[in-house]
N, C-alpha and C. Protein backbone atom coordinates (compact mmCIF):
# COMPACT_ATOMS: atom_id res chain seq x y z
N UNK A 1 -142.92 98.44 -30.94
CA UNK A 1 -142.51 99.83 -30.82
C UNK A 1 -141.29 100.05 -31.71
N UNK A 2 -141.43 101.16 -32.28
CA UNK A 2 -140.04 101.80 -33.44
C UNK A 2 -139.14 101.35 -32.11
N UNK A 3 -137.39 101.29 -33.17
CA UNK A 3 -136.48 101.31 -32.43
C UNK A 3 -135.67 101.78 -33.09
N UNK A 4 -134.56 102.48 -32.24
CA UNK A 4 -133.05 103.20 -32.95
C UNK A 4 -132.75 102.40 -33.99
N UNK A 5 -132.10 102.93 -35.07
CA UNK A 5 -131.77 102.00 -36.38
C UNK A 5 -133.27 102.21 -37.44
N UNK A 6 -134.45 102.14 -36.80
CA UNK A 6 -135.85 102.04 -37.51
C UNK A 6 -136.31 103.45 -38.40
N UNK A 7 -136.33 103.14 -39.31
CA UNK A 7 -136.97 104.54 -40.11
C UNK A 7 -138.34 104.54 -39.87
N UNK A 8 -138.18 105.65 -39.57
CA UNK A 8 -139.83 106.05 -39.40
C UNK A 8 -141.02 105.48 -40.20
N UNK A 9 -142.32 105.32 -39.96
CA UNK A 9 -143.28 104.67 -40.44
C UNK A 9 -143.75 105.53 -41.84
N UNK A 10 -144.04 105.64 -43.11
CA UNK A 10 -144.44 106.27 -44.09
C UNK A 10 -146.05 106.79 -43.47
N UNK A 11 -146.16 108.42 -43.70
CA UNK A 11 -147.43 108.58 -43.37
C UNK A 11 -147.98 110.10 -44.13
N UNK A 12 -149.15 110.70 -43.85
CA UNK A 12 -149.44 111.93 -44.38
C UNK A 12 -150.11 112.42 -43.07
N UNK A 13 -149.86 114.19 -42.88
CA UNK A 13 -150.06 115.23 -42.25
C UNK A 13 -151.05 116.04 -42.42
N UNK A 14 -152.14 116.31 -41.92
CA UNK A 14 -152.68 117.99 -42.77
C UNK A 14 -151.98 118.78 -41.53
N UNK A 15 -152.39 120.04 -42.44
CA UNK A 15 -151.96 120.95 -41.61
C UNK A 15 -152.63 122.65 -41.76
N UNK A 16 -153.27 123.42 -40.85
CA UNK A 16 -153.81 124.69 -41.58
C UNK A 16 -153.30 125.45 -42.18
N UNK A 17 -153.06 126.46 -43.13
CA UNK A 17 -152.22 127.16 -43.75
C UNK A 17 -153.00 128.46 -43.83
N UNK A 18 -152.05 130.03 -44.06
CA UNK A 18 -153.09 130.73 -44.36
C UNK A 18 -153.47 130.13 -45.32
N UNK A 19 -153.16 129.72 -46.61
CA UNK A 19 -153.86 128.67 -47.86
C UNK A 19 -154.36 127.84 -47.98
N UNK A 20 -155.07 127.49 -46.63
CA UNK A 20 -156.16 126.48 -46.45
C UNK A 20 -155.03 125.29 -45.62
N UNK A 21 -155.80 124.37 -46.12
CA UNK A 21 -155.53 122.89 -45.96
C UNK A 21 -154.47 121.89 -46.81
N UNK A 22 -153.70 121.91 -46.29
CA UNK A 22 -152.67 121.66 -46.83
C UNK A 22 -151.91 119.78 -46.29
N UNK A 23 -151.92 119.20 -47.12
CA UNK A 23 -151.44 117.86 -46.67
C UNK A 23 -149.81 117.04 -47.74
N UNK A 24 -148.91 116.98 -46.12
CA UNK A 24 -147.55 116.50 -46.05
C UNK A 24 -147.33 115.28 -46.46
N UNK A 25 -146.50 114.36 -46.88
CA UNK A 25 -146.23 113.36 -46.34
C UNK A 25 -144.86 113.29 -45.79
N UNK A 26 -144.81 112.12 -45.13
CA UNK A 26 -143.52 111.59 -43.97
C UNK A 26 -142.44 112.02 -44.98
N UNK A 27 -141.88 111.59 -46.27
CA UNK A 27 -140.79 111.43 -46.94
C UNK A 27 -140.53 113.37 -47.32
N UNK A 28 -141.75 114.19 -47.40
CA UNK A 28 -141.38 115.91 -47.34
C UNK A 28 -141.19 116.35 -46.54
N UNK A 29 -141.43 115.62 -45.47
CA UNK A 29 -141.54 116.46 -44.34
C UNK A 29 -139.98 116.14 -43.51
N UNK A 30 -139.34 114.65 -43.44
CA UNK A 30 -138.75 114.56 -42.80
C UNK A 30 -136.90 113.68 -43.85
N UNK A 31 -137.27 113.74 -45.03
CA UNK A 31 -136.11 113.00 -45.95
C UNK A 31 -134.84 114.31 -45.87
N UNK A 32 -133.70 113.87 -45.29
CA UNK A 32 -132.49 114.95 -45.66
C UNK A 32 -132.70 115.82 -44.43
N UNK A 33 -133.25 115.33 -43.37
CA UNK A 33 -133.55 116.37 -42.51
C UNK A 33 -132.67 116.00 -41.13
N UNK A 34 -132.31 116.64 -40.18
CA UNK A 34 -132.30 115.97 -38.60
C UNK A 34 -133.15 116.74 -38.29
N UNK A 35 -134.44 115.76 -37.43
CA UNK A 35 -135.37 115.98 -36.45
C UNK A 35 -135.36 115.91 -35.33
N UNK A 36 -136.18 116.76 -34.40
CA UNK A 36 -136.37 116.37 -32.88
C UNK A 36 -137.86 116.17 -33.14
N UNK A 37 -138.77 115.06 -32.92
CA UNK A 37 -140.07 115.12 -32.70
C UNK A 37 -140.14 114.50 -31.29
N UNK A 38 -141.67 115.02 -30.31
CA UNK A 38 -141.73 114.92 -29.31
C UNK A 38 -143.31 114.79 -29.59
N UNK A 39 -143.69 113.84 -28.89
CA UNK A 39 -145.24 113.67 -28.62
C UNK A 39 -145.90 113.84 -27.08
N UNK A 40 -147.39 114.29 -27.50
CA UNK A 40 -147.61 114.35 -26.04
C UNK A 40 -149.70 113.62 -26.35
N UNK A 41 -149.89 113.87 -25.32
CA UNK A 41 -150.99 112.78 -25.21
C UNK A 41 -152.41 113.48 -25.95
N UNK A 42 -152.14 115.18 -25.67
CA UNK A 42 -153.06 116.08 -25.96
C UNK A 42 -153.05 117.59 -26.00
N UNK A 43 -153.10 118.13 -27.06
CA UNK A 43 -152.87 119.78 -27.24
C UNK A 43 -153.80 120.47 -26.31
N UNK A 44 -153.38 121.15 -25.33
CA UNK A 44 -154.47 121.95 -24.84
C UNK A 44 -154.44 121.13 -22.89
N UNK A 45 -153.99 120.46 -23.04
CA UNK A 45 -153.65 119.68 -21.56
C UNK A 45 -152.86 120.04 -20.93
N UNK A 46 -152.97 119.88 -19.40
CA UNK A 46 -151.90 120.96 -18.26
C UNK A 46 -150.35 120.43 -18.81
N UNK A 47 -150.01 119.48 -18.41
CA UNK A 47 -148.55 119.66 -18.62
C UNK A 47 -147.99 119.50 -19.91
N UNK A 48 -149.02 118.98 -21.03
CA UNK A 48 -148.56 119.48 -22.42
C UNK A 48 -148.24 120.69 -22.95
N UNK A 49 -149.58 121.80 -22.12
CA UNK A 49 -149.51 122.99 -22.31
C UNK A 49 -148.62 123.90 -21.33
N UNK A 50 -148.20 124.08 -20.20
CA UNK A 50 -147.14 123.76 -19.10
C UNK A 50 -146.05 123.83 -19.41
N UNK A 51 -145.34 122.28 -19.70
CA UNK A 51 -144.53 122.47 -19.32
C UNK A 51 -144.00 121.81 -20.91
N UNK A 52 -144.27 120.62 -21.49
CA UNK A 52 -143.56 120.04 -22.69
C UNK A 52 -143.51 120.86 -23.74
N UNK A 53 -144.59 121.50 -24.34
CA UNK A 53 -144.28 122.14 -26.01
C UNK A 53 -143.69 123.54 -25.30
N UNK A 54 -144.11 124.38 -24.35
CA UNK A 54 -143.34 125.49 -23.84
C UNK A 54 -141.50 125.37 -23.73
N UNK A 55 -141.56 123.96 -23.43
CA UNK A 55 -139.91 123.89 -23.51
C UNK A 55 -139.39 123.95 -24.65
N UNK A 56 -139.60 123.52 -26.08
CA UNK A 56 -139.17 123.52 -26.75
C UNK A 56 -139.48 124.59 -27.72
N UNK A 57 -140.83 125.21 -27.42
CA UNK A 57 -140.46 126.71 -27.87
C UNK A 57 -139.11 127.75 -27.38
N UNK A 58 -139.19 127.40 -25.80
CA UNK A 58 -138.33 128.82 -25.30
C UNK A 58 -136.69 128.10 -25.76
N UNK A 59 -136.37 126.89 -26.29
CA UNK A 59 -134.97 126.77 -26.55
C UNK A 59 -135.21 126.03 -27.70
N UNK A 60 -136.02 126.74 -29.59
CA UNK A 60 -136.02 126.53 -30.31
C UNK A 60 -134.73 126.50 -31.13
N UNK A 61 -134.03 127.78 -30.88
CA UNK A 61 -133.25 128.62 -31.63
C UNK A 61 -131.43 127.76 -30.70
N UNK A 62 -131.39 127.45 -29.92
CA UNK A 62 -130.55 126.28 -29.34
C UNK A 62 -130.54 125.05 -29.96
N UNK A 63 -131.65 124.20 -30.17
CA UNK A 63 -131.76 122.98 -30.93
C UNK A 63 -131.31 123.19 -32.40
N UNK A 64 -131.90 124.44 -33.25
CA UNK A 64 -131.20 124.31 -34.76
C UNK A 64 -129.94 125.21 -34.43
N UNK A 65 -129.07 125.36 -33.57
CA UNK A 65 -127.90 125.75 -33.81
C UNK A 65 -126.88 124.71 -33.11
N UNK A 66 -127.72 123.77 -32.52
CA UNK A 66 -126.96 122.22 -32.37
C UNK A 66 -127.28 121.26 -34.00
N UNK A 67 -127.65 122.01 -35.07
CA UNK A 67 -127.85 121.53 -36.05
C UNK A 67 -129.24 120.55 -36.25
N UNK A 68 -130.29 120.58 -35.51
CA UNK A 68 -131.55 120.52 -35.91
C UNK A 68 -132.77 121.07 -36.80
N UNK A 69 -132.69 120.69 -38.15
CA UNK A 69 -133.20 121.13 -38.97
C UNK A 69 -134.97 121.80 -38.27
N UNK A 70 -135.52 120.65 -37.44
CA UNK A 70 -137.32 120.85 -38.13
C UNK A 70 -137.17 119.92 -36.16
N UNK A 71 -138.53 120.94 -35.35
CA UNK A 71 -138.91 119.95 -34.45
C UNK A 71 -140.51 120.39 -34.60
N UNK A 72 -140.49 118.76 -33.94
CA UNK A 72 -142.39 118.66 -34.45
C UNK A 72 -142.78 118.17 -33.27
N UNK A 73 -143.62 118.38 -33.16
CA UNK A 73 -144.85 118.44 -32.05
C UNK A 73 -145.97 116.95 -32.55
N UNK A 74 -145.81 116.03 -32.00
CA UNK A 74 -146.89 114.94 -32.19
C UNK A 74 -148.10 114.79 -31.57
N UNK A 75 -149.53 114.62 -31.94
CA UNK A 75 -150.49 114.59 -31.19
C UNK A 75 -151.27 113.74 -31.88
N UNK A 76 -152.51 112.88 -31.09
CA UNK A 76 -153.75 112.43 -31.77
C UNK A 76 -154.97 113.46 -31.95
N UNK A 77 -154.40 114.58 -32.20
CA UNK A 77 -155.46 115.43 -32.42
C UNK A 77 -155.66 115.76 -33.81
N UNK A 78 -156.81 116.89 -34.16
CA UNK A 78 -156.74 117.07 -35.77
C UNK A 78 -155.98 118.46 -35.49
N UNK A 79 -155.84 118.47 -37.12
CA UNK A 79 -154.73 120.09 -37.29
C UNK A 79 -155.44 121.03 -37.38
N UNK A 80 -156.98 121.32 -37.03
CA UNK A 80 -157.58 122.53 -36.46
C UNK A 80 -156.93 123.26 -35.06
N UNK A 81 -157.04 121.68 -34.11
CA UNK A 81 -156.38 122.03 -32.73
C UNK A 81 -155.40 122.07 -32.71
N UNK A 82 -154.64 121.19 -33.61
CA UNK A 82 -152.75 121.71 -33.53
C UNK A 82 -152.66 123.32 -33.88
N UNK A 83 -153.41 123.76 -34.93
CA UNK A 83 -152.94 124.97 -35.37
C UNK A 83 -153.26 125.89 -34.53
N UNK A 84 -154.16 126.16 -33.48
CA UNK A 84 -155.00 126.61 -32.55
C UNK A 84 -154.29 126.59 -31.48
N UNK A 85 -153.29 125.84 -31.01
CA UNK A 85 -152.80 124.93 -29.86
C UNK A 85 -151.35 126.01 -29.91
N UNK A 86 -150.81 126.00 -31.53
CA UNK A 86 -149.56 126.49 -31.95
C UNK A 86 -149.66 127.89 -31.85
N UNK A 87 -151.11 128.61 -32.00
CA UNK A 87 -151.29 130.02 -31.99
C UNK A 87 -151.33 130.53 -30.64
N UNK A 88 -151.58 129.69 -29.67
CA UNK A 88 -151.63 129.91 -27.97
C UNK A 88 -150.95 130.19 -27.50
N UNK A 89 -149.84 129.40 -28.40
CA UNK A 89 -148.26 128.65 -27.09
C UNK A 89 -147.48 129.37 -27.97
N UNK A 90 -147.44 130.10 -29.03
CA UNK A 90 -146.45 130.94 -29.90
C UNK A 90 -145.54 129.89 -30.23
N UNK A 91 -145.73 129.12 -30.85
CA UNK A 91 -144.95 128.07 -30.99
C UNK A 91 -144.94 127.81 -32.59
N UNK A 92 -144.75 128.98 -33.19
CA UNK A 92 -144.65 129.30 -34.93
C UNK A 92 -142.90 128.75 -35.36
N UNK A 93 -142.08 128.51 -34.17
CA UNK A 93 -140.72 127.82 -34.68
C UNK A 93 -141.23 125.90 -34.37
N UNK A 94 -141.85 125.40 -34.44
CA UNK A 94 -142.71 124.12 -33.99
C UNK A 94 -143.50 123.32 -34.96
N UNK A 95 -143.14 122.32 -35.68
CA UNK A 95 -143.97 122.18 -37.08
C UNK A 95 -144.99 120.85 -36.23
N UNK A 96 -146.34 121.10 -35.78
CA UNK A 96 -147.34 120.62 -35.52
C UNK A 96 -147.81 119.39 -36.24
N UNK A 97 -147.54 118.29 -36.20
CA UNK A 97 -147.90 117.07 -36.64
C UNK A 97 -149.32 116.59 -35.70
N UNK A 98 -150.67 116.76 -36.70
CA UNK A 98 -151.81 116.29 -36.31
C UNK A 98 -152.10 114.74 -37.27
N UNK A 99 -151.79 113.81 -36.30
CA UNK A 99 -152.65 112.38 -35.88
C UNK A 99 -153.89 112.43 -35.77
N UNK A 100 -155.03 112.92 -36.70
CA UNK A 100 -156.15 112.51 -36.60
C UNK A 100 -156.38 111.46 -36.44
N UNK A 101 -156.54 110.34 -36.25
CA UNK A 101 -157.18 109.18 -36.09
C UNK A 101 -155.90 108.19 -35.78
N UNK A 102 -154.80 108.56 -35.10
CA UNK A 102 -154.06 108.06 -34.47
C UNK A 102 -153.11 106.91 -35.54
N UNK A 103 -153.44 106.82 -36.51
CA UNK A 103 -153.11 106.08 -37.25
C UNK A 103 -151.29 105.85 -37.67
N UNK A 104 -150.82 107.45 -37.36
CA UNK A 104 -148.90 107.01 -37.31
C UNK A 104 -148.30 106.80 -35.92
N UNK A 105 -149.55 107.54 -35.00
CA UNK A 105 -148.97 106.86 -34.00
C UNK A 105 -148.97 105.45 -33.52
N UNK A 106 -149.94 105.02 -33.79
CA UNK A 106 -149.92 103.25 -33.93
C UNK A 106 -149.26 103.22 -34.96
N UNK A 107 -148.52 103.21 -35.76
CA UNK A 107 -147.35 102.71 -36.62
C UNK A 107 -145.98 102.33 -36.02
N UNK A 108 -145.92 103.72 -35.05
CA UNK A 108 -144.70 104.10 -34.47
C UNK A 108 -144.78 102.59 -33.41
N UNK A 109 -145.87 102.46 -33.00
CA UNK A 109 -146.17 101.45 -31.87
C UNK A 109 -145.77 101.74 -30.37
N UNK A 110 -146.88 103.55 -30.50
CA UNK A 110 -146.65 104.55 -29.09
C UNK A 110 -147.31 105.00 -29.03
N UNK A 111 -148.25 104.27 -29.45
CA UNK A 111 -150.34 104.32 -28.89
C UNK A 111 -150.59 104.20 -27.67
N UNK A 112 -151.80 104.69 -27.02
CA UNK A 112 -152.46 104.36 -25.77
C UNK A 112 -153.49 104.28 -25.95
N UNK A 113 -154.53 103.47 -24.97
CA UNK A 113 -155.61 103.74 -25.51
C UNK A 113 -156.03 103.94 -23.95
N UNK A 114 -157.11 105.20 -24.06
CA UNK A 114 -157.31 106.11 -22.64
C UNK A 114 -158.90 105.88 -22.51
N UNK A 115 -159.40 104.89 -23.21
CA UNK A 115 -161.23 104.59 -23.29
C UNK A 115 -161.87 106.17 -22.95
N UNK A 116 -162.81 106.28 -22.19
CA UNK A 116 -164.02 107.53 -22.78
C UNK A 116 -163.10 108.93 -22.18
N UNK A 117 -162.25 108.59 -21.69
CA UNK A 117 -161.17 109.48 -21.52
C UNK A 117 -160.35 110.63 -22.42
N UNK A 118 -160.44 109.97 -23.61
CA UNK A 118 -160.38 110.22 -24.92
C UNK A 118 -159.76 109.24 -25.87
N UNK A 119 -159.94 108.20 -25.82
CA UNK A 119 -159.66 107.59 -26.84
C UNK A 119 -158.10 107.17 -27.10
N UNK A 120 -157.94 106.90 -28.42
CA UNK A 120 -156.60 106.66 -29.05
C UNK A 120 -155.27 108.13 -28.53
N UNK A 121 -154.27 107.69 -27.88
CA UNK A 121 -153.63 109.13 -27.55
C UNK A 121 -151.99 108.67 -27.68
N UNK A 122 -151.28 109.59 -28.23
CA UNK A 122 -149.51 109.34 -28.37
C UNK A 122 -149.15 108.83 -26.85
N UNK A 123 -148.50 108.09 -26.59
CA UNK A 123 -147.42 107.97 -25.17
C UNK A 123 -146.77 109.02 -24.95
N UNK A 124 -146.24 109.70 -24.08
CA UNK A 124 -145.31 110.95 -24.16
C UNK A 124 -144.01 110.48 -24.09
N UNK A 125 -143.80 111.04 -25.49
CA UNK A 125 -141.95 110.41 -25.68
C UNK A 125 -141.25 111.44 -26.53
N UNK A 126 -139.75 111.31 -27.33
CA UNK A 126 -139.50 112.37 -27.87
C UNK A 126 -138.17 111.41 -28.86
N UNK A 127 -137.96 111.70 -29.75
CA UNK A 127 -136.79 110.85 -30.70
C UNK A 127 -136.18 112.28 -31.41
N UNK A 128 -134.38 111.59 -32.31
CA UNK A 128 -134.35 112.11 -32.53
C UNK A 128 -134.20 111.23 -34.01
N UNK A 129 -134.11 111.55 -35.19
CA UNK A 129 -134.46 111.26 -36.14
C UNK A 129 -133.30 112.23 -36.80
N UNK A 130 -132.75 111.42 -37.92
CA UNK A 130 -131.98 111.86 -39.37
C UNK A 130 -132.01 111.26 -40.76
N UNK A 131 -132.46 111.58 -41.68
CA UNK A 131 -133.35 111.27 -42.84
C UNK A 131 -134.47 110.57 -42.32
N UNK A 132 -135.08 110.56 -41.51
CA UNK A 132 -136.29 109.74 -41.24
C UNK A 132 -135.57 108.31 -40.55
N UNK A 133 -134.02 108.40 -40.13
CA UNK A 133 -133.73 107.17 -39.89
C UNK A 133 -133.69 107.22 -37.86
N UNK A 134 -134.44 106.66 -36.82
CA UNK A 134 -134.45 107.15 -35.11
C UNK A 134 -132.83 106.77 -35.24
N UNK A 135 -132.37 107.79 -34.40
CA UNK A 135 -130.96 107.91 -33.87
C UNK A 135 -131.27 107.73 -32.09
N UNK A 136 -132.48 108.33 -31.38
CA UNK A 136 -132.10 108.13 -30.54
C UNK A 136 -133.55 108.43 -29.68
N UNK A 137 -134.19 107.48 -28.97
CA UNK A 137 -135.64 107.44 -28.55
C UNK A 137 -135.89 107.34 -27.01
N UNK A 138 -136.96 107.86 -26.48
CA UNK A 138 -136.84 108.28 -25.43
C UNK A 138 -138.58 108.26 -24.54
N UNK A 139 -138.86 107.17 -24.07
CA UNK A 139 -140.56 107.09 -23.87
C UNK A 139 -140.69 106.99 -22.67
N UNK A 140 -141.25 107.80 -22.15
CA UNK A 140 -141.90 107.74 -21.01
C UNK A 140 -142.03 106.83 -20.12
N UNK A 141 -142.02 106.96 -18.82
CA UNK A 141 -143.04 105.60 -18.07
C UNK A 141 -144.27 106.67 -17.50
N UNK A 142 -145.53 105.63 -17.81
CA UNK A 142 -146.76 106.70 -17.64
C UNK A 142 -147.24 107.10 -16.94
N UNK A 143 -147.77 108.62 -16.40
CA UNK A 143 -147.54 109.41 -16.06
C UNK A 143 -146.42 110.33 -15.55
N UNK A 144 -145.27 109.60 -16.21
CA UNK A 144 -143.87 111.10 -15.99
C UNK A 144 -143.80 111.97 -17.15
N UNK A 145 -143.27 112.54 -16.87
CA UNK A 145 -142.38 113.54 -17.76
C UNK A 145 -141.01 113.85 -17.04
N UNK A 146 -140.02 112.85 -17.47
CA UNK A 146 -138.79 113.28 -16.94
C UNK A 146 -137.77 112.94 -18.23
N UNK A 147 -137.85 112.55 -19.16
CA UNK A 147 -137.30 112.18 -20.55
C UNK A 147 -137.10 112.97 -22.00
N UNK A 148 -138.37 113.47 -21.63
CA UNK A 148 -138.67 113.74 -23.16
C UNK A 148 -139.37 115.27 -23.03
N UNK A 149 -138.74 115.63 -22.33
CA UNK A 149 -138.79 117.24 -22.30
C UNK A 149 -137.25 117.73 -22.79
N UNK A 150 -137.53 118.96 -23.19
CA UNK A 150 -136.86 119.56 -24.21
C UNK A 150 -135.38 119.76 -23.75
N UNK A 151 -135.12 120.23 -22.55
CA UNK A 151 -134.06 120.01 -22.06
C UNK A 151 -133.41 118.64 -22.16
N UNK A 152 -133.66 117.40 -21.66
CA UNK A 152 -133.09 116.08 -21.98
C UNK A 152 -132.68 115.98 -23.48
N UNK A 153 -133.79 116.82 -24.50
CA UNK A 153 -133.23 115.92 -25.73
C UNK A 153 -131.98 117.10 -26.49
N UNK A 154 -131.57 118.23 -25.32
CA UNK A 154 -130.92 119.05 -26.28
C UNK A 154 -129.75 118.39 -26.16
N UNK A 155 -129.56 117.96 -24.19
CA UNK A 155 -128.54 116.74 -23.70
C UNK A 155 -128.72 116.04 -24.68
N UNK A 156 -129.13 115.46 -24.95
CA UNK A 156 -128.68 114.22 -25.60
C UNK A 156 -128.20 114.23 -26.85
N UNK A 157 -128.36 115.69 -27.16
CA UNK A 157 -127.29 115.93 -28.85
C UNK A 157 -126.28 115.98 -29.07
C-alpha cells in the first residue's frame, strides 16, 4: 500500500468532455498541484451516493480556500459512469477519476476484490497529496466510513 512520503503511482484517466473523450495523465493532472483525492468502492452506491461524494461537494469551496487546488473522486468504474454519477450529484467542482480496469488502483495497493459482487473495487479511503507527493492518508477499516469523509480531511488540513 502507498505511504506518506510516496508519490503517487504514474497513470492515465479518460474522462467525458463536451469534446468527446478526452485522456489525462497522473503528471497533468496532479504535478504543482495540492490534492484531496478520495475513493469509494462504486459511483451510484448508497453511501457513496449519500453520504461520501455529497460531502465534498457541499464543502468544495472550503477545501480550495484552505488552499486545495483539484479534489478527485476515485472509482473502478469507467468515465461514462463517473461523468453520469458527476451529473446526478452536481458535483461539476469534483474532477472524477475513472479506474476502468482498476489498474491505478492496484498501483496505489487499495484494491479489493468483491468476486461476482463486482469485481476489482477502490477500498474507501481519502489522501492528501502535493505535487503528486501523499502528505497524508487515510483508509478505511471495511465497511466504515468514519475517515475519509470530507469533513475529516478538511480537519486534517
Amino acid at each position: 500500500m502507498i505511504t506518506v512520503g510516496q508519490s503517487l503511482p504514474a497513470g492515465e484517466f479518460t474522462f467525458i468532455t463536451a469534446e468527446g473523450k478526452q485522456v489525462l495523465d497522473t503528471r497533468a493532472l496532479f504535478a504543482g498541484k495540492r490534492m484531496v483525492l478520495f475513493a469509494v468502492p462504486g459511483a451510484f452506491t448508497p453511501t457513496c451516493s449519500n453520504a461520501h461524494l455529497p460531502g465534498y461537494v457541499v464543502l468544495a469551496d472550503q477545501f480550495k480556500a484552505m488552499g486545495v487546488d483539484t479534489i478527485c473522486c476515485l472509482s473502478v468504474n469507467d468515465a461514462f459512469v463517473m461523468k453520469a454519477w458527476q451529473q446526478a450529484q452536481n458535483a461539476d467542482a469534483i474532477t472524477m477519476l475513472a479506474d476502468g480496469d482498476g489498474s491505478w488502483t492496484r498501483a496505489l495497493g487499495l484494491a479489493k476484490e468483491t468476486g461476482a459482487f463486482g469485481g476489482v473495487r477502490a477500498q474507501r479511503f481519502a489522501l492528501i497529496a502535493n505535487d503528486g507527493v501523499v502528505e497524508q492518508l487515510f483508509v478505511e477499516a471495511p465497511g466504515k466510513f468514519e475517515v475519509s469523509d470530507a469533513e475529516s480531511l478538511l480537519a486534517a488540513l
